[in-house]
PDB file of N, CA and C in Angstrom:
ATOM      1  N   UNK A   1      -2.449-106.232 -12.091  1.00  0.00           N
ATOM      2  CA  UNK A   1      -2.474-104.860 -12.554  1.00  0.00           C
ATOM      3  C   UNK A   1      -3.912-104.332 -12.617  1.00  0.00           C
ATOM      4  N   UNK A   2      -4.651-105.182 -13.343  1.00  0.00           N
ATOM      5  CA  UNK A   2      -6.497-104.832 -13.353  1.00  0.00           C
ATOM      6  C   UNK A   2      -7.061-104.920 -12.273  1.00  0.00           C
ATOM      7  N   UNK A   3      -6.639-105.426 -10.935  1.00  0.00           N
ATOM      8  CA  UNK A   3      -6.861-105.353  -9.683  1.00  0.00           C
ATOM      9  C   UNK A   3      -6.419-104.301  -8.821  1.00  0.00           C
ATOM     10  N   UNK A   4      -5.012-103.663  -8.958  1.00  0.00           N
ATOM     11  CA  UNK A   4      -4.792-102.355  -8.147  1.00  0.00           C
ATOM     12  C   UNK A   4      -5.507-100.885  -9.313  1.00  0.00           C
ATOM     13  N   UNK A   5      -5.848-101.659 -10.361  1.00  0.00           N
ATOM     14  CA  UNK A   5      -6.465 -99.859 -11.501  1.00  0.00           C
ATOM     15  C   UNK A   5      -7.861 -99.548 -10.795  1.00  0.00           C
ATOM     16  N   UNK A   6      -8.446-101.046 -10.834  1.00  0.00           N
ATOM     17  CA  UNK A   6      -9.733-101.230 -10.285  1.00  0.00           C
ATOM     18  C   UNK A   6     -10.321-100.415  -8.314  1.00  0.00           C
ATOM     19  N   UNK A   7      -9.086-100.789  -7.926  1.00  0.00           N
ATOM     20  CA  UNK A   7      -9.128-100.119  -6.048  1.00  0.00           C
ATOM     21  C   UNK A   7      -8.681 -98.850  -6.530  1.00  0.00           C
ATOM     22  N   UNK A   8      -7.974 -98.301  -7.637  1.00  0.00           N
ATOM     23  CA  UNK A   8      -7.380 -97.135  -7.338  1.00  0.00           C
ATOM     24  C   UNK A   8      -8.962 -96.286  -7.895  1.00  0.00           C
ATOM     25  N   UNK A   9      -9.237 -96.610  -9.065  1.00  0.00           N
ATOM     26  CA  UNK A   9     -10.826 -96.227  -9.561  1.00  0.00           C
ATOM     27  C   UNK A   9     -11.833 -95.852  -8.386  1.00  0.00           C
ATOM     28  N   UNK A  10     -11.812 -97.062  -7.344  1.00  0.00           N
ATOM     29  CA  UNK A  10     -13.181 -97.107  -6.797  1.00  0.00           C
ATOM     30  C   UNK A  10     -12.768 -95.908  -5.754  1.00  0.00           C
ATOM     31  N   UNK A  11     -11.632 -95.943  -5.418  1.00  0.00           N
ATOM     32  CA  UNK A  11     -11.568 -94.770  -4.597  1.00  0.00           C
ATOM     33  C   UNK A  11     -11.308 -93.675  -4.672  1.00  0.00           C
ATOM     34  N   UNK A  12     -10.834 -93.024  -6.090  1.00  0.00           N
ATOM     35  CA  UNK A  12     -11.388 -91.935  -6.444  1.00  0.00           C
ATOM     36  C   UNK A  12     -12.696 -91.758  -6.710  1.00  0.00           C
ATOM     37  N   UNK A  13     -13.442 -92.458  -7.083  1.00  0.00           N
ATOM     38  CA  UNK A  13     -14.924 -92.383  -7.045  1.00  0.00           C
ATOM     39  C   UNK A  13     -15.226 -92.362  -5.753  1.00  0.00           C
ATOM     40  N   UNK A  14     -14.668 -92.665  -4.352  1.00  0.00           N
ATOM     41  CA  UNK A  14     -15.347 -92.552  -3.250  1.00  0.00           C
ATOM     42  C   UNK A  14     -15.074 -90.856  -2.592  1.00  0.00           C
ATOM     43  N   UNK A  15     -13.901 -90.838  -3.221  1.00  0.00           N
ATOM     44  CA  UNK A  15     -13.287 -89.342  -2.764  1.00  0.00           C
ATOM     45  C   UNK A  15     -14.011 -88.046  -4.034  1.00  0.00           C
ATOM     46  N   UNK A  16     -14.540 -88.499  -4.898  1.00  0.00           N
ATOM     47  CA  UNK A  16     -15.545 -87.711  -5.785  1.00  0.00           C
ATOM     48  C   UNK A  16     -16.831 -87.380  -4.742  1.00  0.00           C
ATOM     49  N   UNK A  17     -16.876 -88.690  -4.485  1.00  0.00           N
ATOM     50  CA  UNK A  17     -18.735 -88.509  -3.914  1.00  0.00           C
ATOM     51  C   UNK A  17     -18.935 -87.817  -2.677  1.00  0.00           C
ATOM     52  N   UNK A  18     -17.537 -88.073  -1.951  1.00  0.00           N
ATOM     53  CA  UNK A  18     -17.372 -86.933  -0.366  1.00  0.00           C
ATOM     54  C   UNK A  18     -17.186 -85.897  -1.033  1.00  0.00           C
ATOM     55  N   UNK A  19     -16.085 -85.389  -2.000  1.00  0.00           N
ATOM     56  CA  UNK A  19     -16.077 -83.981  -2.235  1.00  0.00           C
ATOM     57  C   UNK A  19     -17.389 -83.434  -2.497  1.00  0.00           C
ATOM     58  N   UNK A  20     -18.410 -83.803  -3.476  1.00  0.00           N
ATOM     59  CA  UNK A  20     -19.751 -83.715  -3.852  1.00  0.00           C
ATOM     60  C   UNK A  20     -20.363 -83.474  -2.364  1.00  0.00           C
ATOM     61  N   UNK A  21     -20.296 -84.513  -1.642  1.00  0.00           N
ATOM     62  CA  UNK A  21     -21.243 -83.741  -0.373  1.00  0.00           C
ATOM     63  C   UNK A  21     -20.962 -82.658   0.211  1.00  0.00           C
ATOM     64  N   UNK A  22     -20.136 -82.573   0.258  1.00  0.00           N
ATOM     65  CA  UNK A  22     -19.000 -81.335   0.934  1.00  0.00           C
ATOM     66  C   UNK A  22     -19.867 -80.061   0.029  1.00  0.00           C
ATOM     67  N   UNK A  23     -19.623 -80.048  -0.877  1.00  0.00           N
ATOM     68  CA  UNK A  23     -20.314 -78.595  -1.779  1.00  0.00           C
ATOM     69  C   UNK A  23     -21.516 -78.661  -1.549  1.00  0.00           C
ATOM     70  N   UNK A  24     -22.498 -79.558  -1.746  1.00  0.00           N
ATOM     71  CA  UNK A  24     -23.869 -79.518  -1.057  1.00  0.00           C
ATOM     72  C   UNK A  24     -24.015 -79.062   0.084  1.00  0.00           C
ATOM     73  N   UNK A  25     -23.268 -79.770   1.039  1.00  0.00           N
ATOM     74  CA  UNK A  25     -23.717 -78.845   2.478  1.00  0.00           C
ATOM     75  C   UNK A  25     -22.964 -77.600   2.787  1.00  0.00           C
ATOM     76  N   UNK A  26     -22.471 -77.080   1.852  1.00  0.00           N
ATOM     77  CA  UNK A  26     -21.830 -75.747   1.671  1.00  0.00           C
ATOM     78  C   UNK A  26     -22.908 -74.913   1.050  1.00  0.00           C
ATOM     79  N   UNK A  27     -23.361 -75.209  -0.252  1.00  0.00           N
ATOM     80  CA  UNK A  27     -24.729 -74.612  -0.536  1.00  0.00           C
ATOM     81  C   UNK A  27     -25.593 -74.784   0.234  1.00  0.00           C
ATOM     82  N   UNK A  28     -26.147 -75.594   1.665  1.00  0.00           N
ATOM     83  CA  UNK A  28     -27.151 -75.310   2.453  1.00  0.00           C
ATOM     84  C   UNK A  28     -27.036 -74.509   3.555  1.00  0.00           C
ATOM     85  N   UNK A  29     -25.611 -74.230   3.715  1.00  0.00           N
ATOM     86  CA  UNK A  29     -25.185 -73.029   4.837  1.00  0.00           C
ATOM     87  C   UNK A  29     -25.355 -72.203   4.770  1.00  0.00           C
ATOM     88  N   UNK A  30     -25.639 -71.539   5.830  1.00  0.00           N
ATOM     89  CA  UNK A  30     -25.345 -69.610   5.517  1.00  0.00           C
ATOM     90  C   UNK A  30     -23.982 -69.351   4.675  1.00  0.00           C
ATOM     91  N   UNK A  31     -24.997 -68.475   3.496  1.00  0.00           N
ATOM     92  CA  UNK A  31     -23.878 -67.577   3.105  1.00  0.00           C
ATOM     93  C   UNK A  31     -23.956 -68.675   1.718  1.00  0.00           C
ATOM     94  N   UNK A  32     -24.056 -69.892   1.589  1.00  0.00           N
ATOM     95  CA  UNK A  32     -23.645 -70.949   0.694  1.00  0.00           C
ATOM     96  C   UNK A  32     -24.845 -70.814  -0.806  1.00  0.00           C
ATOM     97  N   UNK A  33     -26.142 -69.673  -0.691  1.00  0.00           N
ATOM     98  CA  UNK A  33     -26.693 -69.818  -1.507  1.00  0.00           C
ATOM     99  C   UNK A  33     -27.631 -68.106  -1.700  1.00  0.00           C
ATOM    100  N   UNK A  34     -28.129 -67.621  -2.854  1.00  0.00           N
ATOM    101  CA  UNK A  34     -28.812 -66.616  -2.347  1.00  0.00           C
ATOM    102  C   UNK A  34     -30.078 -66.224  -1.726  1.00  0.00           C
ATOM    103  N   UNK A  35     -30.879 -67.375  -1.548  1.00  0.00           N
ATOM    104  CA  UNK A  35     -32.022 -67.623  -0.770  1.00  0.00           C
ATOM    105  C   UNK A  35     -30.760 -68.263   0.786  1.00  0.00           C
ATOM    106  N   UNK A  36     -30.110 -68.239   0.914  1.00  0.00           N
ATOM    107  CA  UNK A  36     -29.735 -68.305   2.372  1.00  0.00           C
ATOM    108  C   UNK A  36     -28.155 -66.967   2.380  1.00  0.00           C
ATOM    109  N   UNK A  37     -28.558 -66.096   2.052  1.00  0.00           N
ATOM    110  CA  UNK A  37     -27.565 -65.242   2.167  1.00  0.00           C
ATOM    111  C   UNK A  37     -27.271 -64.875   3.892  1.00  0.00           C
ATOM    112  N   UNK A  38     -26.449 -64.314   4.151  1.00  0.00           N
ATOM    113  CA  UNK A  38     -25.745 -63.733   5.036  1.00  0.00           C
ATOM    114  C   UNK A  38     -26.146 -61.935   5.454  1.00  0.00           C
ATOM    115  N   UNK A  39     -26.974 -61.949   6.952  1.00  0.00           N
ATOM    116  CA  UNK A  39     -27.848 -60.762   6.973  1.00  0.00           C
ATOM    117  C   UNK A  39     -26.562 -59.955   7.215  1.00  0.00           C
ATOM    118  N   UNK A  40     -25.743 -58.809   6.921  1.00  0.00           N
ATOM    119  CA  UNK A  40     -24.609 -58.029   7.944  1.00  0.00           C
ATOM    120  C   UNK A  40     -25.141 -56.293   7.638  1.00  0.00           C
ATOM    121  N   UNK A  41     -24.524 -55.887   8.963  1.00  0.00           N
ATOM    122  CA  UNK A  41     -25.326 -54.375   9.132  1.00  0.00           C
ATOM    123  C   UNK A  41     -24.209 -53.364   7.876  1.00  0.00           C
ATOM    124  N   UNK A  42     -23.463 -53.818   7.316  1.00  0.00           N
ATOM    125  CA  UNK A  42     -22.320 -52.586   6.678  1.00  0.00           C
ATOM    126  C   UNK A  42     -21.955 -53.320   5.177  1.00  0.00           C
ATOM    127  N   UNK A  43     -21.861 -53.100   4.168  1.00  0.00           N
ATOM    128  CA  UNK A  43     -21.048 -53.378   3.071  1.00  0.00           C
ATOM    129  C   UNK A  43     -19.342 -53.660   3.472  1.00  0.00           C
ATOM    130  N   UNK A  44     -18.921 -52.869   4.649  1.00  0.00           N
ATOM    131  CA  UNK A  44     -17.604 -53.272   4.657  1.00  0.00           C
ATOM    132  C   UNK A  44     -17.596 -53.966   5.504  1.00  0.00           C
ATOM    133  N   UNK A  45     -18.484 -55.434   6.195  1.00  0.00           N
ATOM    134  CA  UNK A  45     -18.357 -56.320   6.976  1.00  0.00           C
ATOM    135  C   UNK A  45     -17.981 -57.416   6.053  1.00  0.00           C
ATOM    136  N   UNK A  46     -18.204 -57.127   4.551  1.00  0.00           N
ATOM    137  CA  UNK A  46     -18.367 -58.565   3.638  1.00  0.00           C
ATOM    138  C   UNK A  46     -17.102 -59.087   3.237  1.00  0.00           C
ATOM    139  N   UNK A  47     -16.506 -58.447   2.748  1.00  0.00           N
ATOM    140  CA  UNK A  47     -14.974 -59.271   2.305  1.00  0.00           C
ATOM    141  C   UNK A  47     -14.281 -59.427   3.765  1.00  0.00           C
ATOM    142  N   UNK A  48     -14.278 -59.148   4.707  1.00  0.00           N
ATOM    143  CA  UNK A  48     -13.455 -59.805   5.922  1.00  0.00           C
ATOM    144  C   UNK A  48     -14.096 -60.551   6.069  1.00  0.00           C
ATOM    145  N   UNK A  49     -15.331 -60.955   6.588  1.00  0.00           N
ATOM    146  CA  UNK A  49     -16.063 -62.072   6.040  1.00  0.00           C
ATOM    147  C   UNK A  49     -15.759 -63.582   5.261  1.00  0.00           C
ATOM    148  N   UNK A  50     -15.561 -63.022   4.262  1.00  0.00           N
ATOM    149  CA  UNK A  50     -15.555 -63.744   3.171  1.00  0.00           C
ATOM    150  C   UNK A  50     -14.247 -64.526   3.300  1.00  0.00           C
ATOM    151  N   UNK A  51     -13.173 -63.709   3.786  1.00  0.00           N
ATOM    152  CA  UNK A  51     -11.723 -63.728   3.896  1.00  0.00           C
ATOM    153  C   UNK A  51     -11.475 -65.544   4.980  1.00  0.00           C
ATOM    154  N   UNK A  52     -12.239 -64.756   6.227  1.00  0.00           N
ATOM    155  CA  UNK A  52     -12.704 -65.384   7.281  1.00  0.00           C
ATOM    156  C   UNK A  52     -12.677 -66.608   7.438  1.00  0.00           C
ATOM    157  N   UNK A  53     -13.884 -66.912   5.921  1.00  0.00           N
ATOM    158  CA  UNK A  53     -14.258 -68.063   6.132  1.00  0.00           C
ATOM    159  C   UNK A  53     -13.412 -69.158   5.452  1.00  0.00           C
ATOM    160  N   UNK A  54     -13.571 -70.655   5.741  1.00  0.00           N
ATOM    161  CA  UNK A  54     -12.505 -71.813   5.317  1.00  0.00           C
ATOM    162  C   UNK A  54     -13.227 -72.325   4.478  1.00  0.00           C
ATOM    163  N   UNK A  55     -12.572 -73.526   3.573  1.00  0.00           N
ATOM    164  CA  UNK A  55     -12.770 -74.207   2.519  1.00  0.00           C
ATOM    165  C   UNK A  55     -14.109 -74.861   3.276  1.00  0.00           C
ATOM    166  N   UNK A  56     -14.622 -75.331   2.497  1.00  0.00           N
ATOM    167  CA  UNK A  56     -15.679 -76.878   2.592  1.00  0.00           C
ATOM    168  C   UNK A  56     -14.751 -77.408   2.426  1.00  0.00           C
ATOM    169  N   UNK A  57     -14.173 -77.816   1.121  1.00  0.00           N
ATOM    170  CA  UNK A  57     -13.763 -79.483   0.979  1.00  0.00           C
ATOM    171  C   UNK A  57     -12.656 -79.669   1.557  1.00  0.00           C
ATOM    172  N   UNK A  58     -11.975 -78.594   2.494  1.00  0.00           N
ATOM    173  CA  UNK A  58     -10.188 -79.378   2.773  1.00  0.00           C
ATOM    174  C   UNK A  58      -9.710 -78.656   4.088  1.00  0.00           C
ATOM    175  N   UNK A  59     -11.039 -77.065   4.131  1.00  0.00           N
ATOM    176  CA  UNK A  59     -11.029 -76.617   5.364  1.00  0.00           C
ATOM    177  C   UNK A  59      -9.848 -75.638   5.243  1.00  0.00           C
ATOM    178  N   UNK A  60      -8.992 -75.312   3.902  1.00  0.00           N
ATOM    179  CA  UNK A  60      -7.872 -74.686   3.973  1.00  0.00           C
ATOM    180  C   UNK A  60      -8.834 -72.889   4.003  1.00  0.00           C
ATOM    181  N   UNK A  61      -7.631 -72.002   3.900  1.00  0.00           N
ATOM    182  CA  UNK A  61      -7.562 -70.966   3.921  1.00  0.00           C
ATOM    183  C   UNK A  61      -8.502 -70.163   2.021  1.00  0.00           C
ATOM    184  N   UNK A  62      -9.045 -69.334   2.518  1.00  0.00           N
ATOM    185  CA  UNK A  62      -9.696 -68.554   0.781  1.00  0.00           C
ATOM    186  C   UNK A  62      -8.925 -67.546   0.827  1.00  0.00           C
ATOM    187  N   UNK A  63      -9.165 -67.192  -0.767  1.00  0.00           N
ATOM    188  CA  UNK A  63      -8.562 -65.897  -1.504  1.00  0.00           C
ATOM    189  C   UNK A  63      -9.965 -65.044  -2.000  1.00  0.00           C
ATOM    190  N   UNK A  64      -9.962 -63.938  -1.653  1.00  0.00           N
ATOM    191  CA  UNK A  64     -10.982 -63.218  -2.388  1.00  0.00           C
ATOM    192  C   UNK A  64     -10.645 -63.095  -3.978  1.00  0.00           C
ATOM    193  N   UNK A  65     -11.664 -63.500  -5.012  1.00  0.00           N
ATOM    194  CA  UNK A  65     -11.034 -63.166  -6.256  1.00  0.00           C
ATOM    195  C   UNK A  65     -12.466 -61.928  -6.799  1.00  0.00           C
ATOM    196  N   UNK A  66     -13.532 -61.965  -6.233  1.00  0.00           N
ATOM    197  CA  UNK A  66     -14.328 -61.131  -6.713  1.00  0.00           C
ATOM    198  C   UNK A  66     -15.503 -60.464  -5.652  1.00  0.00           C
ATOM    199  N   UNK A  67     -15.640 -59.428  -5.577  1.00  0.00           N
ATOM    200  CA  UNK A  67     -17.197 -59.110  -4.626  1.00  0.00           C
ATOM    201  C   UNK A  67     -17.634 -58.185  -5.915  1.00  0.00           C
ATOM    202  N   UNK A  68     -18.754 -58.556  -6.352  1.00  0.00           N
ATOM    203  CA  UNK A  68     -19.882 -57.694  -7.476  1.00  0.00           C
ATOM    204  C   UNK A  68     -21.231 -57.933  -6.298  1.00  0.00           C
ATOM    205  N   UNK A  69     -22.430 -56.784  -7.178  1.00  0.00           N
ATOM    206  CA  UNK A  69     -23.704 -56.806  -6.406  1.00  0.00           C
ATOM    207  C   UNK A  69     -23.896 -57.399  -7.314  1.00  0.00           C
ATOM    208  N   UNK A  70     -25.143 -58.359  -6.684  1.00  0.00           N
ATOM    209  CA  UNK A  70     -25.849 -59.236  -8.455  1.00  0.00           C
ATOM    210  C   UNK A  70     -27.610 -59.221  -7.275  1.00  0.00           C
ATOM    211  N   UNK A  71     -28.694 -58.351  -8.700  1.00  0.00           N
ATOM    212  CA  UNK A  71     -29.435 -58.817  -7.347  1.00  0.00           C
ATOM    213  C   UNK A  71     -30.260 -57.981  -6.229  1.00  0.00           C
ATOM    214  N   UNK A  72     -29.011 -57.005  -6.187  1.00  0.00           N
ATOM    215  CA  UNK A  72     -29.263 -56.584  -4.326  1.00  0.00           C
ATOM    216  C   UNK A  72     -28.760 -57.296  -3.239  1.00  0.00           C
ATOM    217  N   UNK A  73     -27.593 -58.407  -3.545  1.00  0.00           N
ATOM    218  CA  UNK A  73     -26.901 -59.213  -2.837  1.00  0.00           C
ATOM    219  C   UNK A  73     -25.422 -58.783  -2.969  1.00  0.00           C
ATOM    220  N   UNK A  74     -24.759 -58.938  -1.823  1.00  0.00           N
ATOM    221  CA  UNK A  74     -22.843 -59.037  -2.265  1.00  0.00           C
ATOM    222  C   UNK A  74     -23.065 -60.613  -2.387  1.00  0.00           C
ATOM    223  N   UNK A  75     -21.943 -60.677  -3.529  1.00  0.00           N
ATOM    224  CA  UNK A  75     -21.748 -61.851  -4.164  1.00  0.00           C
ATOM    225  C   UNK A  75     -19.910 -61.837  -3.768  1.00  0.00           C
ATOM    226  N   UNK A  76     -19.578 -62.605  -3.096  1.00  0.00           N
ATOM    227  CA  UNK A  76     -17.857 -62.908  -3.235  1.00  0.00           C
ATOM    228  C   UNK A  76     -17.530 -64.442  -3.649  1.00  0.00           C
ATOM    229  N   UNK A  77     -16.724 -63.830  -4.765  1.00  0.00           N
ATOM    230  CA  UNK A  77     -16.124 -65.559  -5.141  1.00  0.00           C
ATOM    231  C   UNK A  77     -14.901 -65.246  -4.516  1.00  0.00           C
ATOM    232  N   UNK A  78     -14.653 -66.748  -3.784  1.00  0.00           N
ATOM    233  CA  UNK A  78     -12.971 -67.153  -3.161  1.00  0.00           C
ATOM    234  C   UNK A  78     -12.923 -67.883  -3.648  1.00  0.00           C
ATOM    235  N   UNK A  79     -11.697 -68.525  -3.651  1.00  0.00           N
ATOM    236  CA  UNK A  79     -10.696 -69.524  -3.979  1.00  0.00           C
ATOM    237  C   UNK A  79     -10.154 -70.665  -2.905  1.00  0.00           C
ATOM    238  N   UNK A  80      -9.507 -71.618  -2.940  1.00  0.00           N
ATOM    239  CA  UNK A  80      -9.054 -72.477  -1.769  1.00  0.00           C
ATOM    240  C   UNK A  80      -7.785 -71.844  -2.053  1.00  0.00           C
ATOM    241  N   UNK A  81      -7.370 -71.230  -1.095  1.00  0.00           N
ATOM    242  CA  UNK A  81      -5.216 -71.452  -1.733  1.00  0.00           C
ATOM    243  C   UNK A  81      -4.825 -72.791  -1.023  1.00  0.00           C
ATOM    244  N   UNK A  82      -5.552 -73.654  -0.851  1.00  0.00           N
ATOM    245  CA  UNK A  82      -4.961 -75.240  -0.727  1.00  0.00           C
ATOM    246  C   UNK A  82      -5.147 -75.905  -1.839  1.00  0.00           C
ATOM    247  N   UNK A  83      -6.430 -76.350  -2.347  1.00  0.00           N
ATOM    248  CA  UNK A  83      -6.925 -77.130  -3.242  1.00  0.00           C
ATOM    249  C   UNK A  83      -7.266 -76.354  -4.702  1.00  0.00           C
ATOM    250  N   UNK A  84      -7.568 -75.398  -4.518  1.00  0.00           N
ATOM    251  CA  UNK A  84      -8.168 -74.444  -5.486  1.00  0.00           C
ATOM    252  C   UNK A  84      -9.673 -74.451  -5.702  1.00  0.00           C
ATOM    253  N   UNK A  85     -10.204 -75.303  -5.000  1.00  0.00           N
ATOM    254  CA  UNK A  85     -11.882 -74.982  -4.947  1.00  0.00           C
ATOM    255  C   UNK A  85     -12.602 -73.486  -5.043  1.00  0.00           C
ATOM    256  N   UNK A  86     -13.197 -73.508  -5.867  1.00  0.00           N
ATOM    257  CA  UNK A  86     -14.003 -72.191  -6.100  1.00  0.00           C
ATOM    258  C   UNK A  86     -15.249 -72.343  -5.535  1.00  0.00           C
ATOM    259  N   UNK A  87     -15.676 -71.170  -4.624  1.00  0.00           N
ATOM    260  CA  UNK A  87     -17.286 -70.960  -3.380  1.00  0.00           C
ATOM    261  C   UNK A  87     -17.209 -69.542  -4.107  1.00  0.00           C
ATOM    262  N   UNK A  88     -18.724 -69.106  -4.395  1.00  0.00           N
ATOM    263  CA  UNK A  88     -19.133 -68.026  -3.817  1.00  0.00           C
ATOM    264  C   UNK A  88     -20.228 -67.832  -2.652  1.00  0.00           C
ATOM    265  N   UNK A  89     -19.962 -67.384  -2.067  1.00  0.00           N
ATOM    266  CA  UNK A  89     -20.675 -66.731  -0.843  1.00  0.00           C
ATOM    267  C   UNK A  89     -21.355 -65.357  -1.094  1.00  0.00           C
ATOM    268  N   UNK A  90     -22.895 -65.420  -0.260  1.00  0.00           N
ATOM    269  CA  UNK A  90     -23.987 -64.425  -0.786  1.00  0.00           C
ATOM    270  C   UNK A  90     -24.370 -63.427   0.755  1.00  0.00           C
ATOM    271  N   UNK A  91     -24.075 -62.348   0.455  1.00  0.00           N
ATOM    272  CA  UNK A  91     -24.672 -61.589   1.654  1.00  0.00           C
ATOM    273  C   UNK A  91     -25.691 -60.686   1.579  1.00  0.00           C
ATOM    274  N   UNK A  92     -26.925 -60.196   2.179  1.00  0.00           N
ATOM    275  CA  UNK A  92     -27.592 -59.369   2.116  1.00  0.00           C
ATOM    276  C   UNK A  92     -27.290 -57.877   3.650  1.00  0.00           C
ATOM    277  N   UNK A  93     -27.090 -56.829   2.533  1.00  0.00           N
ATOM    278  CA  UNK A  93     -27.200 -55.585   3.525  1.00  0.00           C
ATOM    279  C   UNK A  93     -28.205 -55.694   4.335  1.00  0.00           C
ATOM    280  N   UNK A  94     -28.292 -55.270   5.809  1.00  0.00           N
ATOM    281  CA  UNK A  94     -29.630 -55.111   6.719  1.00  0.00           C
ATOM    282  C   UNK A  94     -30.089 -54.127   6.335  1.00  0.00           C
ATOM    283  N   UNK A  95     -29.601 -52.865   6.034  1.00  0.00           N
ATOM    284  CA  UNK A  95     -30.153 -51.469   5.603  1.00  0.00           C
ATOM    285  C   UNK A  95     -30.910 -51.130   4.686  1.00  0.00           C
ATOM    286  N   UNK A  96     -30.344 -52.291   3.758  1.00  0.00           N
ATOM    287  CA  UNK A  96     -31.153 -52.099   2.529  1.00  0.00           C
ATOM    288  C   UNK A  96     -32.637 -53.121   2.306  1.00  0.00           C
ATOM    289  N   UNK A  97     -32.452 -53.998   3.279  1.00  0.00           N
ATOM    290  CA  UNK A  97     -34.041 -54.759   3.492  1.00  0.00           C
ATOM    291  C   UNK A  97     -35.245 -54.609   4.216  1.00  0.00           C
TER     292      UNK A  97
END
């Protein structure tokens, strides 16, 4: 029994530490941070955009749940509708830079 708790442990800890990378190299992508925002020529390029894009960790489909300016940036938080992972993604207007 202390032998299958022990494999079942280590490999959620292995599937912790991939999900963990997964969000890291999501924050080093475009769009994944606000020093790497997303240049687009229109305010209404951003939520199709946003829509657009897929999970990091599972690659499923997003939900828009928010676009606010924070900044001088569009800010959109999605959702996974697979996993439920929460991303926001950062865009900067061209017009306005």
């Amino acid at each position: 029994m202390a032998r299958k708790r022990a494999e079942r442990r280590a490999l959620e800890r292995d599937v912790k530490k991939q999900l963990e990378q997964k969000d890291k190299l999501a924050a080093l992508s475009p769009g994944g941070a606000p020093e790497r925002a997303i240049e687009v020529a229109s305010a209404s390029l951003v939520e199709p955009m946003a829509r657009a894009s897929k999970c990091p960790r599972c690659g499923g489909d997003v939900r828009l749940e928010e676009h606010v300016v924070e900044r001088g940036l569009r800010v959109v938080r999605v959702r996974c509708t697979a996993c439920g992972s929460p991303r926001a993604l950062y865009y900067r207007i061209a017009a306005l830079h």
